[in-house]
Protein backbone atom coordinates (compact mmCIF):
# COMPACT_ATOMS: atom_id res chain seq x y z
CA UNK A 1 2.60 28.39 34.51
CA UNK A 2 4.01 27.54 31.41
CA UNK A 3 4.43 23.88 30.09
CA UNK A 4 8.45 23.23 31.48
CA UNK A 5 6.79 24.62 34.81
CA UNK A 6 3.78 21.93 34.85
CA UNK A 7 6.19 18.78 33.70
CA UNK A 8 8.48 19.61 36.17
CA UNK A 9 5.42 19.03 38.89
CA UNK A 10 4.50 15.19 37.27
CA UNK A 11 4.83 12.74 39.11
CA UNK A 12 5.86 9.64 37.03
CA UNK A 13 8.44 6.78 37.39
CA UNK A 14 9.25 4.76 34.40
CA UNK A 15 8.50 0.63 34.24
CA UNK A 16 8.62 -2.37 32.89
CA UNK A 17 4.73 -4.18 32.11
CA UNK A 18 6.57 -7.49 33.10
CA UNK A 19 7.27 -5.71 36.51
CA UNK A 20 3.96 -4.86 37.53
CA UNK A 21 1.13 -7.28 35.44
CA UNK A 22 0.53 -10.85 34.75
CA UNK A 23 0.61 -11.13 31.21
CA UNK A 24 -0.88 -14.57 29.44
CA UNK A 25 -1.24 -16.35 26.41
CA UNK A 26 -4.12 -17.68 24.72
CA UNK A 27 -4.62 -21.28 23.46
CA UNK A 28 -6.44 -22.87 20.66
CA UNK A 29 -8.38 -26.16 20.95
CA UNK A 30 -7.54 -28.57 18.40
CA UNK A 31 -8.86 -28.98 15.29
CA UNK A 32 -10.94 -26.26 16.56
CA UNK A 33 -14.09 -27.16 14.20
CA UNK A 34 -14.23 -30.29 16.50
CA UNK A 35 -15.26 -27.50 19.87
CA UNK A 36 -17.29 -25.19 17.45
CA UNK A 37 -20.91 -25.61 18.53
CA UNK A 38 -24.28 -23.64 18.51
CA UNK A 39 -25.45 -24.22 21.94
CA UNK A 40 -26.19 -20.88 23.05
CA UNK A 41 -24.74 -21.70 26.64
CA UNK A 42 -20.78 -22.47 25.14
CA UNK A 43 -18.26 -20.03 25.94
CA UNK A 44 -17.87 -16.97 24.15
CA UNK A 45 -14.64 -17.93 21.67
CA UNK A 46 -12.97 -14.35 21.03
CA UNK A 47 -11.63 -14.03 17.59
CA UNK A 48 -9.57 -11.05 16.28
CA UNK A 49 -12.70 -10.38 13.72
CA UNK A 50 -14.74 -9.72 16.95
CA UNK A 51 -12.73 -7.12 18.29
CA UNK A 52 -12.06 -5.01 15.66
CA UNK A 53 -16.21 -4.98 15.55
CA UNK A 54 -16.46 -3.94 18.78
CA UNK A 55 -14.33 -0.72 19.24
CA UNK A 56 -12.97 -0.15 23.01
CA UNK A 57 -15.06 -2.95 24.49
CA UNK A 58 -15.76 -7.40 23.37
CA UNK A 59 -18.81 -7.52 24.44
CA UNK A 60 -20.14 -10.44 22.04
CA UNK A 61 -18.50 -12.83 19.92
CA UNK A 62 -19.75 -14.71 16.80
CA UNK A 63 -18.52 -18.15 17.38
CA UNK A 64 -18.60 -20.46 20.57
CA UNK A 65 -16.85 -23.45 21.90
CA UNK A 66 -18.18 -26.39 24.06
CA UNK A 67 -16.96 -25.92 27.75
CA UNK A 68 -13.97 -28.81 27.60
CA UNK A 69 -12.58 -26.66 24.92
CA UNK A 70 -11.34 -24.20 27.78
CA UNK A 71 -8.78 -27.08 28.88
CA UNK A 72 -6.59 -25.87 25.88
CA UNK A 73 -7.53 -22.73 25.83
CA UNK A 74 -7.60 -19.75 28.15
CA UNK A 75 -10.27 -18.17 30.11
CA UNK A 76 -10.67 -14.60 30.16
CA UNK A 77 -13.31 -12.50 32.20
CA UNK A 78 -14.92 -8.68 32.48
CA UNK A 79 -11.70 -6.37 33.11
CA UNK A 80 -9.25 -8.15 31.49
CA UNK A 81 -7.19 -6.46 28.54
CA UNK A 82 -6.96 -8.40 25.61
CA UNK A 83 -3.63 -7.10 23.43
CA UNK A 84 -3.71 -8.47 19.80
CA UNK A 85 0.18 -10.54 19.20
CA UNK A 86 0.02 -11.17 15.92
CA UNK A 87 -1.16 -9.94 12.08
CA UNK A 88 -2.31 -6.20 13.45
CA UNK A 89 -0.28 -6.56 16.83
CA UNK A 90 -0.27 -4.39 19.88
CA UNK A 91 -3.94 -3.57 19.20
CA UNK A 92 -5.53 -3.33 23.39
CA UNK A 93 -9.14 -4.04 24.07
CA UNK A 94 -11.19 -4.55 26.85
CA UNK A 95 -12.94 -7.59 27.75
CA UNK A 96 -16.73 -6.82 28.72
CA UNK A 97 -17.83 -10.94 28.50
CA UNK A 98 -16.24 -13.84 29.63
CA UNK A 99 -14.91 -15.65 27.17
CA UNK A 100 -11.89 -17.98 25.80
CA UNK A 101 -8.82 -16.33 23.66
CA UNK A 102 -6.45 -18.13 21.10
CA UNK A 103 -3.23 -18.40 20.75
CA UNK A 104 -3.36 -14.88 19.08
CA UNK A 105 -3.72 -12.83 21.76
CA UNK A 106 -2.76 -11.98 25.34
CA UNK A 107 -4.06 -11.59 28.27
CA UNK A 108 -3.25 -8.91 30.71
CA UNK A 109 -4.83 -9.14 34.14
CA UNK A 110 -6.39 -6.77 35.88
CA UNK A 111 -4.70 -5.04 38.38
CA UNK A 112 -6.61 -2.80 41.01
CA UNK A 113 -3.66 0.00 41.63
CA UNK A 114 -3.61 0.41 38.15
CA UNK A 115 -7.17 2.01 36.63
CA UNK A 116 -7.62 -0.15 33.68
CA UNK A 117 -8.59 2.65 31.16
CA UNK A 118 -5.34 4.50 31.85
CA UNK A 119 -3.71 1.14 30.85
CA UNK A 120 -5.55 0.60 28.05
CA UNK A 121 -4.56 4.07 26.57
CA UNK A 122 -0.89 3.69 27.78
CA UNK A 123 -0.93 0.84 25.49
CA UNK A 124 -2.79 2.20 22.74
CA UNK A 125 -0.24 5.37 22.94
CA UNK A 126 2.16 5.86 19.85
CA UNK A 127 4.96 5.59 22.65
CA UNK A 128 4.24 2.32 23.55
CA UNK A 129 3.40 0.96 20.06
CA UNK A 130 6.51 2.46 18.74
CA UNK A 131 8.15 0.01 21.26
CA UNK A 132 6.09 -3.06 20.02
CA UNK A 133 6.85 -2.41 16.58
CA UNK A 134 10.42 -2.34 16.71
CA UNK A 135 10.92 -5.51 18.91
CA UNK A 136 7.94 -7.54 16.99
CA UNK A 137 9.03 -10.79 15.45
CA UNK A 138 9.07 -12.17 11.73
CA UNK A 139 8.96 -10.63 8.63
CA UNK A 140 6.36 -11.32 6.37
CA UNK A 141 3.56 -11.38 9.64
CA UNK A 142 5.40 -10.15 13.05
CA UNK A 143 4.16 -11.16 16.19
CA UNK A 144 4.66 -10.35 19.87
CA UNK A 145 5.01 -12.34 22.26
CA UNK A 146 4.96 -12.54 26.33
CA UNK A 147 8.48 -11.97 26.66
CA UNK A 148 8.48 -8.51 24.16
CA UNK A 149 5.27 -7.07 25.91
CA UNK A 150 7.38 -7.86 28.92
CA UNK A 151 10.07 -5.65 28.81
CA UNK A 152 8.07 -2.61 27.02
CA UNK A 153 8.12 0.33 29.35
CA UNK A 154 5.14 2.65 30.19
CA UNK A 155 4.91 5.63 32.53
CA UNK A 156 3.42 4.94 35.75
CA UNK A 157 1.42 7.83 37.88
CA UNK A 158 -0.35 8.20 40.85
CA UNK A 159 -3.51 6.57 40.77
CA UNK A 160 -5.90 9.84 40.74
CA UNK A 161 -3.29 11.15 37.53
CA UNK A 162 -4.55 8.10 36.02
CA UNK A 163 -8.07 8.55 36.73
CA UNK A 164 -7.90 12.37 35.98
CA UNK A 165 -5.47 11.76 32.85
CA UNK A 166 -8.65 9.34 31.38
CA UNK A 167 -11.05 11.20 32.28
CA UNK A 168 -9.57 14.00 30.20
CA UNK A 169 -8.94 11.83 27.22
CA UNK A 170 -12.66 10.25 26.94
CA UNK A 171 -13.88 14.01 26.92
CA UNK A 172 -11.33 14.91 24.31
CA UNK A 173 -12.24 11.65 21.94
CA UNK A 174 -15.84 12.20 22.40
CA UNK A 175 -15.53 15.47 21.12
CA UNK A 176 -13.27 14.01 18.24
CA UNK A 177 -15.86 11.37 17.65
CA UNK A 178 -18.94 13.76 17.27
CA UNK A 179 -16.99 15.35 14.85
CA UNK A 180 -16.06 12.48 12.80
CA UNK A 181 -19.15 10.80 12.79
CA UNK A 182 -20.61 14.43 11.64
CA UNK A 183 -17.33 14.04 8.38
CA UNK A 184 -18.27 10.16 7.65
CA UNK A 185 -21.84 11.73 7.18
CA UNK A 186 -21.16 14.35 4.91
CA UNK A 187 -19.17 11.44 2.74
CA UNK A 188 -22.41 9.17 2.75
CA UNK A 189 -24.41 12.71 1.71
CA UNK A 190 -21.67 13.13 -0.94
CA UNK A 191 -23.03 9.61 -2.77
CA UNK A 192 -26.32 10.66 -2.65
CA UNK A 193 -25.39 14.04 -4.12
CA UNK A 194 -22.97 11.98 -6.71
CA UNK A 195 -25.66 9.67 -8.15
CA UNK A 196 -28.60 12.29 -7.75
CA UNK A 197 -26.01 14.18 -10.33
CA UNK A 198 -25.55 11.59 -12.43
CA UNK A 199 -29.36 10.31 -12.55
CA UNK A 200 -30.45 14.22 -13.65
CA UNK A 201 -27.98 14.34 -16.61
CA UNK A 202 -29.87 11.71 -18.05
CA UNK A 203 -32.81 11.96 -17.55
CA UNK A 204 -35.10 12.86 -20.69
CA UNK A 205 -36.51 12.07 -23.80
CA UNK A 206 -33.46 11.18 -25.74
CA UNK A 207 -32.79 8.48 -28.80
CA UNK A 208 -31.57 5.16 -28.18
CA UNK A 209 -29.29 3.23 -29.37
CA UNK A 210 -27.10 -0.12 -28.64
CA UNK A 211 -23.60 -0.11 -27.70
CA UNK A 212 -22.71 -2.21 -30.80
CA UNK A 213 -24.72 0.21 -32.87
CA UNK A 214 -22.13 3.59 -31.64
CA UNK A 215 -19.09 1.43 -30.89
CA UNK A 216 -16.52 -2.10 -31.47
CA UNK A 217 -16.97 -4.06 -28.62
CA UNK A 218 -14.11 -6.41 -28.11
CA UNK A 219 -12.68 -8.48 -25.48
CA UNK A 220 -9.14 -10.65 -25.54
CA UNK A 221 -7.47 -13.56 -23.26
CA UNK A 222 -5.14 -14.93 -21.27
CA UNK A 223 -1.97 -16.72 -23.06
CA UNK A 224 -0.71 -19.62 -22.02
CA UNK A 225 1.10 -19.12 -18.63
CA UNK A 226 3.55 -22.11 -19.63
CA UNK A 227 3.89 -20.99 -23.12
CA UNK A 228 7.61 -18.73 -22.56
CA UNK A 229 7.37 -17.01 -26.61
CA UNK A 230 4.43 -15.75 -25.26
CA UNK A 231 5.45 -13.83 -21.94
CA UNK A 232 9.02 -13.49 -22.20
CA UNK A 233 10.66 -10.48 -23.07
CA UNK A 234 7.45 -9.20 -23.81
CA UNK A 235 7.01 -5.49 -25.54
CA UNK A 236 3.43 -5.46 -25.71
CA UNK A 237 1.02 -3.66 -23.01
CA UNK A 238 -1.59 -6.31 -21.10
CA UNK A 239 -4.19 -5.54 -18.26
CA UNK A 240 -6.13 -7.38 -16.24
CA UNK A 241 -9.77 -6.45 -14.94
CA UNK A 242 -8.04 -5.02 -11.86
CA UNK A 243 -7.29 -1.59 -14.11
CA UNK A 244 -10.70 -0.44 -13.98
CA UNK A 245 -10.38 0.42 -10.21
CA UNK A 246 -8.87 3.35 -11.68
CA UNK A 247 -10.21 6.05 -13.95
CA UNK A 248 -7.74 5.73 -16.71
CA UNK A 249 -5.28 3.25 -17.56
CA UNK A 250 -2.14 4.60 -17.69
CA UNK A 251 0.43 1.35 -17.56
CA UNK A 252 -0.12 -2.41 -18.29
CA UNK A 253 -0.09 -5.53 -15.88
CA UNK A 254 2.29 -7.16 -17.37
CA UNK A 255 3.39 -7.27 -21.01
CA UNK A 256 3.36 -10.22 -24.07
CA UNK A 257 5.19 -10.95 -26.96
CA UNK A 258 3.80 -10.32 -30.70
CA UNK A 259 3.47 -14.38 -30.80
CA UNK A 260 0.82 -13.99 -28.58
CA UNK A 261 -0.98 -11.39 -30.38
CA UNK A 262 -0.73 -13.41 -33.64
CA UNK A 263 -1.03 -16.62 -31.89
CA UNK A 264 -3.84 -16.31 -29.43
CA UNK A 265 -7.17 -14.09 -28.91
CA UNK A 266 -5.85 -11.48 -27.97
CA UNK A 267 -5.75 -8.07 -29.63
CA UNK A 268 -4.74 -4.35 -29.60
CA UNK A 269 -7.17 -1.69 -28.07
CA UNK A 270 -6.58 1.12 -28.94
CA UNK A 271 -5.99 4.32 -26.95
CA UNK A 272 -8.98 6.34 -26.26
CA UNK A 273 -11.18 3.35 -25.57
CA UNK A 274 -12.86 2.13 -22.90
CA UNK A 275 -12.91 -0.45 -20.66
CA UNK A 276 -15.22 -2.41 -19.00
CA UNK A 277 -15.07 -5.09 -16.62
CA UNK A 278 -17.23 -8.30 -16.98
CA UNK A 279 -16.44 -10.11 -14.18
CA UNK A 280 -14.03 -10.01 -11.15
CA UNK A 281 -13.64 -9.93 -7.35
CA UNK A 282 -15.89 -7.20 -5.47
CA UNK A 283 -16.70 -4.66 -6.93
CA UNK A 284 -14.93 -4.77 -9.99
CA UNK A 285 -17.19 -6.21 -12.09
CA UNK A 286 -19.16 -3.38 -14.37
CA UNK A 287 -16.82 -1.12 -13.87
CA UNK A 288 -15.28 1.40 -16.74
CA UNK A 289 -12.19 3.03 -16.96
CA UNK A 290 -10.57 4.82 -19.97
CA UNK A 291 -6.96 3.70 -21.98
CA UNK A 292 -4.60 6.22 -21.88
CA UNK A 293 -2.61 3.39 -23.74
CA UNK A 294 -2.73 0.60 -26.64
CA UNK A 295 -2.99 -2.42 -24.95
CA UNK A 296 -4.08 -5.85 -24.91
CA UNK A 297 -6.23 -7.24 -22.53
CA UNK A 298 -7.53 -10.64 -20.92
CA UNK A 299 -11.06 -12.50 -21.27
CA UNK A 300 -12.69 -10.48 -18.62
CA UNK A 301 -12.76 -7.16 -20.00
CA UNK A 302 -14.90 -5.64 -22.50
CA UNK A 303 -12.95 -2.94 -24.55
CA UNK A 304 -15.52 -0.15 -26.30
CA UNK A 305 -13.97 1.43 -29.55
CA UNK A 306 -16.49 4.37 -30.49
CA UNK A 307 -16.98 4.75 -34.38
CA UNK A 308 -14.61 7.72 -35.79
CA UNK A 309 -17.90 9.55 -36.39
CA UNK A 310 -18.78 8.92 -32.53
CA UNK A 311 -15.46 9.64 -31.00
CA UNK A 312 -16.87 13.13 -29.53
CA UNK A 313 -18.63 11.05 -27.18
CA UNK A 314 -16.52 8.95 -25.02
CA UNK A 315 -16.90 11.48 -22.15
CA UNK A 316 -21.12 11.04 -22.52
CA UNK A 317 -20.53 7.23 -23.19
CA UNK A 318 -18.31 6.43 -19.86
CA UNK A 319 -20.42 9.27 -17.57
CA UNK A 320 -23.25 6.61 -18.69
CA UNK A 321 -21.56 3.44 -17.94
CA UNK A 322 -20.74 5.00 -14.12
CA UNK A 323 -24.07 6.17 -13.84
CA UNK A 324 -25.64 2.61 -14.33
CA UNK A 325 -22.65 0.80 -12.56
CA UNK A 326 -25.40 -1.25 -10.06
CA UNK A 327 -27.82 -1.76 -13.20
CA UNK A 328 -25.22 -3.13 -15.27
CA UNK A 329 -23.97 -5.47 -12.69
CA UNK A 330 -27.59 -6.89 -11.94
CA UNK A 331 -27.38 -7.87 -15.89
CA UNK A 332 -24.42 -10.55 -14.87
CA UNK A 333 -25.68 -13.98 -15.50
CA UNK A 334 -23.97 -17.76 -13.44
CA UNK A 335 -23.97 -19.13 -9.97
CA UNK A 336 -21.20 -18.28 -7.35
CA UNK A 337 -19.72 -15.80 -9.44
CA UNK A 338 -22.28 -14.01 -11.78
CA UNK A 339 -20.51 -12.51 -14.61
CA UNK A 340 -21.23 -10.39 -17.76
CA UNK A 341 -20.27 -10.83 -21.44
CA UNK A 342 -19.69 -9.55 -24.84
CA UNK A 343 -23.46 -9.91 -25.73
CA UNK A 344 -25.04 -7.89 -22.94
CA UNK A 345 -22.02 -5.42 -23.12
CA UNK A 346 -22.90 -4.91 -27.20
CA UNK A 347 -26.55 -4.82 -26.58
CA UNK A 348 -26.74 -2.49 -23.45
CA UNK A 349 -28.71 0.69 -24.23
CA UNK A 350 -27.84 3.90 -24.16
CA UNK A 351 -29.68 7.00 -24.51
CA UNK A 352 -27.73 9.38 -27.12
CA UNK A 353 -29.23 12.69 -28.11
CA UNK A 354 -26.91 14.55 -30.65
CA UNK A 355 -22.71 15.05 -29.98
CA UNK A 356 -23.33 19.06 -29.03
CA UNK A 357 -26.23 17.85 -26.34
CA UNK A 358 -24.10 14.95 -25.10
CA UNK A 359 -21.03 17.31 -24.63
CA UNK A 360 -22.44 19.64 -23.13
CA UNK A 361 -24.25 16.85 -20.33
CA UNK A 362 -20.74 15.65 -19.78
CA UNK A 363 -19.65 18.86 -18.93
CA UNK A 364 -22.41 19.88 -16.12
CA UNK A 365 -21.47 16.33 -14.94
CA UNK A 366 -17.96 17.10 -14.10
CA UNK A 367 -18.67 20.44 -13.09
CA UNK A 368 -20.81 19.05 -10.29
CA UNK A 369 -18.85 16.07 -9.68
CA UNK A 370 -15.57 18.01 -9.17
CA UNK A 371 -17.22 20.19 -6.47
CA UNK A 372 -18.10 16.68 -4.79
CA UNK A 373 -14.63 15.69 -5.17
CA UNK A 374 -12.99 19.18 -3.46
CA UNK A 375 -15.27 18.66 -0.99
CA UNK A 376 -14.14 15.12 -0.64
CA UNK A 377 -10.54 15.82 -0.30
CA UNK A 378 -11.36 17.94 2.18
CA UNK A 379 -13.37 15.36 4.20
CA UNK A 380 -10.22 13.26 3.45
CA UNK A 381 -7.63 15.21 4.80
CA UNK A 382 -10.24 16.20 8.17
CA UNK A 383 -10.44 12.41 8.67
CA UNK A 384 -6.53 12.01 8.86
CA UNK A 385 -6.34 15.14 11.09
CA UNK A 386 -8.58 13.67 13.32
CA UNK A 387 -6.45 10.44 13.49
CA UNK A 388 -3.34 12.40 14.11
CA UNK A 389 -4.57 14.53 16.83
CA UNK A 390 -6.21 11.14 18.76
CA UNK A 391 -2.23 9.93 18.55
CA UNK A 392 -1.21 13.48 19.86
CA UNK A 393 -3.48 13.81 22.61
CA UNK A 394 -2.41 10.32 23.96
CA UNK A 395 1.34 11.22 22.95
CA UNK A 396 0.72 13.94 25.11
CA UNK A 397 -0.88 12.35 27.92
CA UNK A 398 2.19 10.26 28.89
CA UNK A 399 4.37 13.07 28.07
CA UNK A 400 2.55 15.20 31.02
CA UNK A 401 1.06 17.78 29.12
CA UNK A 402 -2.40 16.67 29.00
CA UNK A 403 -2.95 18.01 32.11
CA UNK A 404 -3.12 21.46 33.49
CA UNK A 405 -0.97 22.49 36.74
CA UNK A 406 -4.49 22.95 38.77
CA UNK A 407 -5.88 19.37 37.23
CA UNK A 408 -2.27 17.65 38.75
CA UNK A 409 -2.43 19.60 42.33
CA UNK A 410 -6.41 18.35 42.49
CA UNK A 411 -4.61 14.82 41.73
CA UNK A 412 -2.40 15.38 44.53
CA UNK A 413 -5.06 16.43 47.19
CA UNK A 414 -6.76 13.28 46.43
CA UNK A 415 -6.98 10.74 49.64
CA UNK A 416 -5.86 7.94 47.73
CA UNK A 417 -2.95 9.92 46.27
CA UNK A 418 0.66 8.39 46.76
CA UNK A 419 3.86 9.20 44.86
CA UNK A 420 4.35 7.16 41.47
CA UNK A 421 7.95 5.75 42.89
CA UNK A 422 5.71 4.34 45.93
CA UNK A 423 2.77 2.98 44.16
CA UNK A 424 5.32 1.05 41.63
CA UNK A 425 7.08 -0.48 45.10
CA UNK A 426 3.95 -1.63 46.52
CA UNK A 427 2.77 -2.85 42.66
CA UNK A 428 5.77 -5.08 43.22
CA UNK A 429 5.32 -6.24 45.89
CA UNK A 430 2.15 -7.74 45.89
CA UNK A 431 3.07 -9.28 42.97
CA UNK A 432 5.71 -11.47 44.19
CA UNK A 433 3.09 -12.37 46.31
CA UNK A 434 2.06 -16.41 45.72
């Protein structure tokens, strides 16, 4: 039978989730620090940060609320589908605790003609997220609301289709999800095999010598913000210690005027060098990255200018500084935000055995590093084919090809089986119910 032949045999009528579910919002105590407490017997306050911890399931939250918090809040309980309304919207999970939600989220009741893993998929689907997208409100962060997730339409089947189309989808994803957890190790092997690489080319007995002793080491600043004959109409390249997130420089943050060179700290490195930075957010700090440009820079980078006689060793030089990026950053001296400076930069050691030795250890460096990196792309590009085919097997699912022509006539010999058009009047029904 081919695939016309088995959707013609679906049985599927189209609906509104406002027609057949109870959708609620949450509700936030306030000021909430006031209902925070530690008393292991408050109720479980669900926060978008513990959902997108848990995967399919809440099962634990980190934070919980004294009991008379639940008076402005709203109670949720095992079964219920949580749908995310604002920053990453339309996101569905199921609750596995009972609990209270916020005002960020909604609350979609269980409903027992409806098998809550088939509705849980239908709304993780790219058919019905396509639909929450378009209506979502604002612009900088959009939000749903009760009213949108009202009116967006999902396709309603017999309630063995449902059972059989989830069944069918779990078996699919776990297969997907053996084989990404086998990709995400192979990345975590491909670290090991990176610094392993790294650690080898230097290792031995080599001479050493002080970054001040091969190289200028020089740093610049920040001009005055206020200052306008310093910033505007600015000709001169300027970077920040974000650059070094990247291998090479190849454009400035922003650029300043020659007043500010002659006025300020500042100053021209020049192309060729590198950078390095001595403090910033993350994991920035102690990391190197070469200038494919003259530029200026600000007070937290360190800018390395080998000696004309040492210039054939840049490559050997930076390979070092990425080698020892977690030794340098343990050097970083303060309080809340340890940082490094010109002094440890110019006195770091380096081993340096003679230009031919040190080119040719830069060169079995990239050579192995570059087979980590095809094999990276490749893990890369598996990863995001695995994402796309989860989207196409549920795209497919609610299209009624998931299923094969004998899977759909076992759904229809099922006792409980009834048409879709049926199960939506009785779904209806009950819920004009009081």
């Amino acid at each position: 039978m081919n695939k016309e032949d088995i959707t013609l045999i679906v049985d599927t009528v189209e609906c509104k989730l406002g027609e057949i579910l109870t959708i609620e919002r949450g509700g936030s105590p306030r000021p909430i620090k006031e209902f925070i407490t530690d008393d292991k017997n408050g109720v479980n306050w669900i926060k978008i940060g513990d959902a997108t911890r848990s995967g399919k399931y809440i099962l634990e939250t980190i934070q919980k609320i004294k009991p008379s918090g639940l008076k402005k809040s709203r109670e949720v309980f095992p079964g219920d589908l949580l749908l995310s309304n604002s920053m990453s919207f339309g996101r569905p999970y199921i609750m596995g605790i009972n609990g209270a939600i916020h005002d960020g989220w909604l609350v979609i009741r269980d409903n027992k003609r409806i098998d809550k893993n088939y509705l849980y998929h239908v709304l993780g689907s790219p058919y019905v997220f396509n639909q929450f997208s378009k209506s979502a409100k604002g612009s900088t962060v959009r939000n749903l609301n009760i009213d949108i997730v009202s009116e967006v339409s999902i396709q309603l089947k017999p309630l063995p289709e449902q059972r059989a189309i989830v069944s069918k989808i779990e078996e699919l994803f776990s297969d997907l999800d053996k084989g990404i957890d086998d990709l995400k190790k192979a990345q975590a092997q491909l670290v090991i095999f990176r610094q392993a690489a790294l650690k080898k080319a230097f290792e031995g007995e080599y001479p050493q010598k002080k970054i001040i002793e091969i190289a200028d080491v020089n740093t610049g600043a920040t001009p005055k913000r206020g200052n306008s004959e310093f910033w505007e109409n600015g000709t001169i390249p300027w970077v920040t210690s974000t650059v070094v997130n990247n291998d090479f420089v190849n454009e400035p943050s922003e650029l300043i005027t020659e007043n500010a060179i002659k006025q300020t700290n500042c100053k021209l490195i020049p192309k060729g060098s590198l950078l390095v930075a001595m403090y910033g957010e993350g994991k920035t700090r102690g990391k190197c990255s070469e200038l494919n440009i003259d530029t200026a820079t600000n007070q937290a980078l360190a800018g390395i200018t080998l000696f004309e006689e040492n210039k054939e060793s840049k490559q050997f030089v930076k390979w070092f500084f990425v080698k020892n990026y977690e030794e340098i950053r343990l050097l970083s001296s303060g309080g809340v935000q340890p940082n490094l400076n010109l002094t440890i930069i110019k006195n770091t050691i380096i081993p340096f055995p003679e230009h031919k030795q040190q080119i040719q250890i830069a060169k079995e460096i990239e050579s192995r590093l570059s087979v980590c990196d095809n094999v990276e792309l490749s893990i890369v590009e598996s990863l995001k084919k695995a994402k796309a085919l989860r989207q196409s097997i549920l795209k497919k699912a609610f299209e009624g090809t998931l299923l094969s022509a004998e899977e759909i006539a076992e759904c229809k010999a099922a006792p409980d089986y009834e048409p879709a058009s049926v199960l939506l009047e009785k779904i209806k029904a009950e819920k004009k119910k009081p």
